[in-house]
C-alpha atoms as a PDB file:
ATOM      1  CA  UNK A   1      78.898  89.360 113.827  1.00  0.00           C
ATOM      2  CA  UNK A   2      76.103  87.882 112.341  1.00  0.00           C
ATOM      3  CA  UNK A   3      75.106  85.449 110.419  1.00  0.00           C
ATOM      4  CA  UNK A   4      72.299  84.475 108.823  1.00  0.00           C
ATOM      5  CA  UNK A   5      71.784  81.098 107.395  1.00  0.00           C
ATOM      6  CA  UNK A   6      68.589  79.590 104.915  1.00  0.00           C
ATOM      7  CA  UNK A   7      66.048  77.908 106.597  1.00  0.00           C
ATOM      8  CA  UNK A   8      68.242  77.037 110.387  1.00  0.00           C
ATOM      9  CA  UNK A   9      68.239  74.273 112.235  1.00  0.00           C
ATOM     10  CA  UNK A  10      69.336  73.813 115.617  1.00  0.00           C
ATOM     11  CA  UNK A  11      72.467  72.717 114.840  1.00  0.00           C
ATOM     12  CA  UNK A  12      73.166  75.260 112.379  1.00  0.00           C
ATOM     13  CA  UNK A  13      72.276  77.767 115.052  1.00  0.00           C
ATOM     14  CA  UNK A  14      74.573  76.708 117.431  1.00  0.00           C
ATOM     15  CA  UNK A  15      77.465  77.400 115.716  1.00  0.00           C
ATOM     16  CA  UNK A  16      78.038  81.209 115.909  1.00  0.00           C
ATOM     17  CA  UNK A  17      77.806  80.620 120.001  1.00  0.00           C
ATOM     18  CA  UNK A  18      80.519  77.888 119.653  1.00  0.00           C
ATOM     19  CA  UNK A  19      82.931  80.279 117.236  1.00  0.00           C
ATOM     20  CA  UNK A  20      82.286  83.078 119.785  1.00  0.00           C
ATOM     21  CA  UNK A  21      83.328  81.032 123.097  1.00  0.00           C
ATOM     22  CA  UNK A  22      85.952  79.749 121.084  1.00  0.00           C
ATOM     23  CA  UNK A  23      86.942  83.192 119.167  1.00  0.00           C
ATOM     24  CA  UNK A  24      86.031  85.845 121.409  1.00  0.00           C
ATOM     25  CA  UNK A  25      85.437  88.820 118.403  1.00  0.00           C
ATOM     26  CA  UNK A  26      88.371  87.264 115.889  1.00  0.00           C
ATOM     27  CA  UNK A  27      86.056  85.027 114.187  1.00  0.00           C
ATOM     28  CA  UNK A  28      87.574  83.433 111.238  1.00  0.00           C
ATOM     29  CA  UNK A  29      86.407  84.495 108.048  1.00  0.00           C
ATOM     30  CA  UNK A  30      85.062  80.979 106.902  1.00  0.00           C
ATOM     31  CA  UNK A  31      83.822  78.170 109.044  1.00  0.00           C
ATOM     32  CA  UNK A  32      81.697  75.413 108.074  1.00  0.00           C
ATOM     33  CA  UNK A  33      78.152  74.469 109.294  1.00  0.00           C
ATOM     34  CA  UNK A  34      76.001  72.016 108.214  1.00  0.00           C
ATOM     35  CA  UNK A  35      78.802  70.733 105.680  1.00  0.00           C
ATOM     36  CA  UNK A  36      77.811  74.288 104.167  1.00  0.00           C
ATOM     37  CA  UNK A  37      81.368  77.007 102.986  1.00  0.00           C
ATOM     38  CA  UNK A  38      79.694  80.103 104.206  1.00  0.00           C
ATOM     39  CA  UNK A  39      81.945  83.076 103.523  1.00  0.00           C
ATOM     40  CA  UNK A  40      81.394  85.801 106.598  1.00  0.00           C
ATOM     41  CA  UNK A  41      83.191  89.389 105.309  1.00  0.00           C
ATOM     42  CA  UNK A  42      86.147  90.144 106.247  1.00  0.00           C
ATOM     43  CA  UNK A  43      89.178  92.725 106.022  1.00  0.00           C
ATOM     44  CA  UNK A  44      91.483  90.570 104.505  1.00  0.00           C
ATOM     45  CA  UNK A  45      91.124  90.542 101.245  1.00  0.00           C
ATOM     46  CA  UNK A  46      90.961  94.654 101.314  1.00  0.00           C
ATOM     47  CA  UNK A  47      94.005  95.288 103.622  1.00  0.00           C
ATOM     48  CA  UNK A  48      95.780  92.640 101.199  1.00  0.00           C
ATOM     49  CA  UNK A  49      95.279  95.223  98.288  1.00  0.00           C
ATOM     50  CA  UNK A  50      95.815  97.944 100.164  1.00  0.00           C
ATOM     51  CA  UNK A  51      99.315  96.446 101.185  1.00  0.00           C
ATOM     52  CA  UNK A  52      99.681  95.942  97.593  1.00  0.00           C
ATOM     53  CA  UNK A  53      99.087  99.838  96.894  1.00  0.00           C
ATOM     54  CA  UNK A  54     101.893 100.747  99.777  1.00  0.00           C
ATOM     55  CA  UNK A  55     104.434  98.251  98.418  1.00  0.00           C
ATOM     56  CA  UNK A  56     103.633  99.789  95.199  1.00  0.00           C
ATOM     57  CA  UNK A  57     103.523 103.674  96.424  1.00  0.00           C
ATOM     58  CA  UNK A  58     107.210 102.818  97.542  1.00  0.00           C
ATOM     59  CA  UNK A  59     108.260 101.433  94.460  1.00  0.00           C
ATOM     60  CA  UNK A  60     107.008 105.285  92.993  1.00  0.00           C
ATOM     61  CA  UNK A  61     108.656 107.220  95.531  1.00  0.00           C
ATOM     62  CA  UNK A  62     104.782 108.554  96.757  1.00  0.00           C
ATOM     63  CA  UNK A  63     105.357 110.316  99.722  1.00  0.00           C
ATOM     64  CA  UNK A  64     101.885 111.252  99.876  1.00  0.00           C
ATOM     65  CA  UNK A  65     100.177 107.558  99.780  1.00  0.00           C
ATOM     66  CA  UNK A  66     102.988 106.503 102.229  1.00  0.00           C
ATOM     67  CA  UNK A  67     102.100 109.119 104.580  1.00  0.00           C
ATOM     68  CA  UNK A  68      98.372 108.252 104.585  1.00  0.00           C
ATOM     69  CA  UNK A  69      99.349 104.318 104.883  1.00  0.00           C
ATOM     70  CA  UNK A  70     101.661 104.401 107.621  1.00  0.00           C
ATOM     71  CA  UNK A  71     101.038 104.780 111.132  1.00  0.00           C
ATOM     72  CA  UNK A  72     102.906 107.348 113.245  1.00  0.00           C
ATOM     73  CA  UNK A  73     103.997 104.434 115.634  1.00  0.00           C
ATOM     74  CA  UNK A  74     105.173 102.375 113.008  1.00  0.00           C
ATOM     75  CA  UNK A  75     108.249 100.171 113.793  1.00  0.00           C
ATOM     76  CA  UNK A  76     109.628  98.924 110.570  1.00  0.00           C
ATOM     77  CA  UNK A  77     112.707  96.009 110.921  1.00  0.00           C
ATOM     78  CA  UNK A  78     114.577  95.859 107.229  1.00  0.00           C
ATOM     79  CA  UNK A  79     115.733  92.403 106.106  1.00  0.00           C
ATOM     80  CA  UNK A  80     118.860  93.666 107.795  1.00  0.00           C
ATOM     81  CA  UNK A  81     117.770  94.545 110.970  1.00  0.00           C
ATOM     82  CA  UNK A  82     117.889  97.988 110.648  1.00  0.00           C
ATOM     83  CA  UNK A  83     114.812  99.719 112.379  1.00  0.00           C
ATOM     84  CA  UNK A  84     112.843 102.824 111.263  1.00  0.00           C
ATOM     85  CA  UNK A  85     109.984 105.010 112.362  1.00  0.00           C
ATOM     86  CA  UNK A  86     107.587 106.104 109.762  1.00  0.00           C
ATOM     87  CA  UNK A  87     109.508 109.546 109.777  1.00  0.00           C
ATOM     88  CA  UNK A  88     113.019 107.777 109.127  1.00  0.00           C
ATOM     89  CA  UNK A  89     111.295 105.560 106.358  1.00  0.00           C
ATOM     90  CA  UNK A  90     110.370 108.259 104.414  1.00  0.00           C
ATOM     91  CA  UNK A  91     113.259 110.711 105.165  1.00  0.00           C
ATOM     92  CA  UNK A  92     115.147 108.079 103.334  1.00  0.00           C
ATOM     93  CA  UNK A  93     113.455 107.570 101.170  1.00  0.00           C
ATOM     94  CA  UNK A  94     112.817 111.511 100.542  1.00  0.00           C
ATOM     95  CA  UNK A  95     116.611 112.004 100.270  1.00  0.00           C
ATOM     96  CA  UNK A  96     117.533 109.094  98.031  1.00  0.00           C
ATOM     97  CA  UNK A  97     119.596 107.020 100.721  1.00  0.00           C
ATOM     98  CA  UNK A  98     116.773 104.128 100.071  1.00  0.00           C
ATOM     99  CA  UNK A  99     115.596 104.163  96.474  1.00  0.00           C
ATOM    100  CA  UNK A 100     112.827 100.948  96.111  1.00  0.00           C
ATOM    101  CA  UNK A 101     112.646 100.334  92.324  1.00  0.00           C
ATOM    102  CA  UNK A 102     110.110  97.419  93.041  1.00  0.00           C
ATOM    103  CA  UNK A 103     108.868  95.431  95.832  1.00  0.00           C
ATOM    104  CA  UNK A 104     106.628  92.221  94.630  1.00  0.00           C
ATOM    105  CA  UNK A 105     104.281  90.716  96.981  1.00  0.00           C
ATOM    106  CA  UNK A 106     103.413  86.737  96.744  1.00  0.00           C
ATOM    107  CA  UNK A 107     102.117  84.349  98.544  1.00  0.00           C
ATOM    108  CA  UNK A 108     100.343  86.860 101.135  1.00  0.00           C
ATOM    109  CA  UNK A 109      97.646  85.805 103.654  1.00  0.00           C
ATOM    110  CA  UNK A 110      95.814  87.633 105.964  1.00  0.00           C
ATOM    111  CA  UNK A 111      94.313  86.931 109.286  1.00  0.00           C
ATOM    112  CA  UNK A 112      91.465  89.430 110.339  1.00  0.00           C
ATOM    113  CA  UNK A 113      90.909  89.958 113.956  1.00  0.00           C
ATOM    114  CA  UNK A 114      88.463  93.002 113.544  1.00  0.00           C
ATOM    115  CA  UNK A 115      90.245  96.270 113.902  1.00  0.00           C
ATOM    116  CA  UNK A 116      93.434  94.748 113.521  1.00  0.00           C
ATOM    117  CA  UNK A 117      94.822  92.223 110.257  1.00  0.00           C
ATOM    118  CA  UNK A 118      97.641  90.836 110.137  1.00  0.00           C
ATOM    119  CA  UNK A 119      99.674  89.597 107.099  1.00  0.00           C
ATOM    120  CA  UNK A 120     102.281  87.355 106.044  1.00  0.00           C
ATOM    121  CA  UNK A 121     104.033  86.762 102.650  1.00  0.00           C
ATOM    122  CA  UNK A 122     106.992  86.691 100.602  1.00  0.00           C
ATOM    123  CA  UNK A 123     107.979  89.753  98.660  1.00  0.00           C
ATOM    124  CA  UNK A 124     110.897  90.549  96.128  1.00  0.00           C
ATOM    125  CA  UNK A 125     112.552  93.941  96.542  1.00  0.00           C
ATOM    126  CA  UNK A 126     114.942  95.906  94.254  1.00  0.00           C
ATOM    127  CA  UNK A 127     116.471  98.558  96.030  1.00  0.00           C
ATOM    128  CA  UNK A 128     119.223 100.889  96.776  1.00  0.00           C
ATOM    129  CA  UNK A 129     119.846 101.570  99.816  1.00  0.00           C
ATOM    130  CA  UNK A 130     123.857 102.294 101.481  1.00  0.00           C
ATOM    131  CA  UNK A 131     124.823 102.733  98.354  1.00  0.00           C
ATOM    132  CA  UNK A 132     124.365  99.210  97.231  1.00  0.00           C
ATOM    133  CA  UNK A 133     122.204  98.334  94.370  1.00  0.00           C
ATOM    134  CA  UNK A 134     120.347  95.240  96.098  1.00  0.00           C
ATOM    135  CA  UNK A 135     117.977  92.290  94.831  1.00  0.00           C
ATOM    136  CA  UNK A 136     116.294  89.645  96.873  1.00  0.00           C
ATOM    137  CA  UNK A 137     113.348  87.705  98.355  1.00  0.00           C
ATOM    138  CA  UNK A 138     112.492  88.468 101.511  1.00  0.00           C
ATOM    139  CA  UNK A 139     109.621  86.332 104.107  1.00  0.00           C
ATOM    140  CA  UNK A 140     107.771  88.754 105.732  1.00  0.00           C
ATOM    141  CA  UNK A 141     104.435  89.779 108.551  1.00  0.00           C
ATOM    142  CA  UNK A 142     103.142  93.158 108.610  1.00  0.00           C
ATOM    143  CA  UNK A 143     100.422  94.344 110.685  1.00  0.00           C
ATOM    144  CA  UNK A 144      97.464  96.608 109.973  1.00  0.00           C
ATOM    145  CA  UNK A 145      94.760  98.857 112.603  1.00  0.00           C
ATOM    146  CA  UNK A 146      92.060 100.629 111.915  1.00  0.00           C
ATOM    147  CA  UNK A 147      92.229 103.567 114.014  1.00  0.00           C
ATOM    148  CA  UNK A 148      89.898 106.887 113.714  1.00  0.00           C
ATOM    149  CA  UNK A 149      88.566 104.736 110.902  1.00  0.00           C
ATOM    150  CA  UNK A 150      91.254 104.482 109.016  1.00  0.00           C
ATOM    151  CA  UNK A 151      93.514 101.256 108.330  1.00  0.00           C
ATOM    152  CA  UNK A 152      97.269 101.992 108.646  1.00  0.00           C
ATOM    153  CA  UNK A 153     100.072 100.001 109.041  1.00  0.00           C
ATOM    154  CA  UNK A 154     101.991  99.790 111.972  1.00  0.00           C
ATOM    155  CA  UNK A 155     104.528  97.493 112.182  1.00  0.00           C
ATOM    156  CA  UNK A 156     106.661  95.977 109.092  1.00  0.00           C
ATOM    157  CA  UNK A 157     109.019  92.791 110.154  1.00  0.00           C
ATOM    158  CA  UNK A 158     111.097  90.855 106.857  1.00  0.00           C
ATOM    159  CA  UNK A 159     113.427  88.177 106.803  1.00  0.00           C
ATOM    160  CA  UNK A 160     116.303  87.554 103.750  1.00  0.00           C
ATOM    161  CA  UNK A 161     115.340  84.735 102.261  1.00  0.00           C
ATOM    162  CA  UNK A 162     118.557  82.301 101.058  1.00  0.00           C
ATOM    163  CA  UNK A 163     119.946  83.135  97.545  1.00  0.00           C
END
């Protein structure tokens, strides 16, 4: 990664070496030289969106967008603990076993490590799902890799939050 900076100094200069050494290749996305905010481009903010567009795609029952966003090796843990593949997601789904009316991200953050970000978040669902008509909050990390040039996620991991 580089980064270029107006009229370096020395000090300036020696920065990227020292985030390197210190990073390896997950440089953060902001660091601060010369008392300068310099914003270096990152993933984040796009694999935020696009986690915005599967939580969304669920919500509408799009097979389709699921497909493309999901990894074959995904591992996805439910609030409950119950685990799925990508295929039992959306044969679930397909069927009408798990029926997401809405699923609400907030608070999300991402960390950007290259070809891999990873995100973490609240989210409120509305679902039905074991024939249960369900609503709550949920804490939860997720986990996105860019693979053949495509970003997909691969792993899904959400905790109940107290009523």
């Amino acid at each position: 990664m580089l980064v270029t900076l107006p009229n370096p100094t020395r000090a300036s200069l020696a920065v990227a070496p020292f985030q390197k050494a210190v990073y390896g290749s997950g440089i953060p996305d902001t660091y601060c030289a010369n008392d300068r905010r310099l914003h270096v481009p990152s993933n984040a903010d796009m694999i935020i969106d696009l986690d915005r567009k599967r939580m969304q795609a669920m919500a509408a029952k799009d097979i389709d967008v699921l497909d493309a966003l999901l990894a074959d090796e995904l591992v996805y843990t439910h609030s409950s603990a119950r685990l799925d593949t990508k295929q039992s997601l959306l044969a679930n789904m397909n069927s009408g076993a798990t029926v997401y009316s809405s699923v609400e991200p907030s608070e999300v953050t991402a960390q950007d490590f290259g070809d891999v970000v990873i995100l973490t978040g609240l989210a409120r669902i509305k679902v039905f799902s074991m024939g249960k008509h369900l609503d709550f909050g949920v804490r939860f990390t997720d986990a996105y890799t860019k693979q053949n040039g495509r970003w997909q996620m691969v792993v899904w991991q959400s905790t109940r939050l107290p009523d």
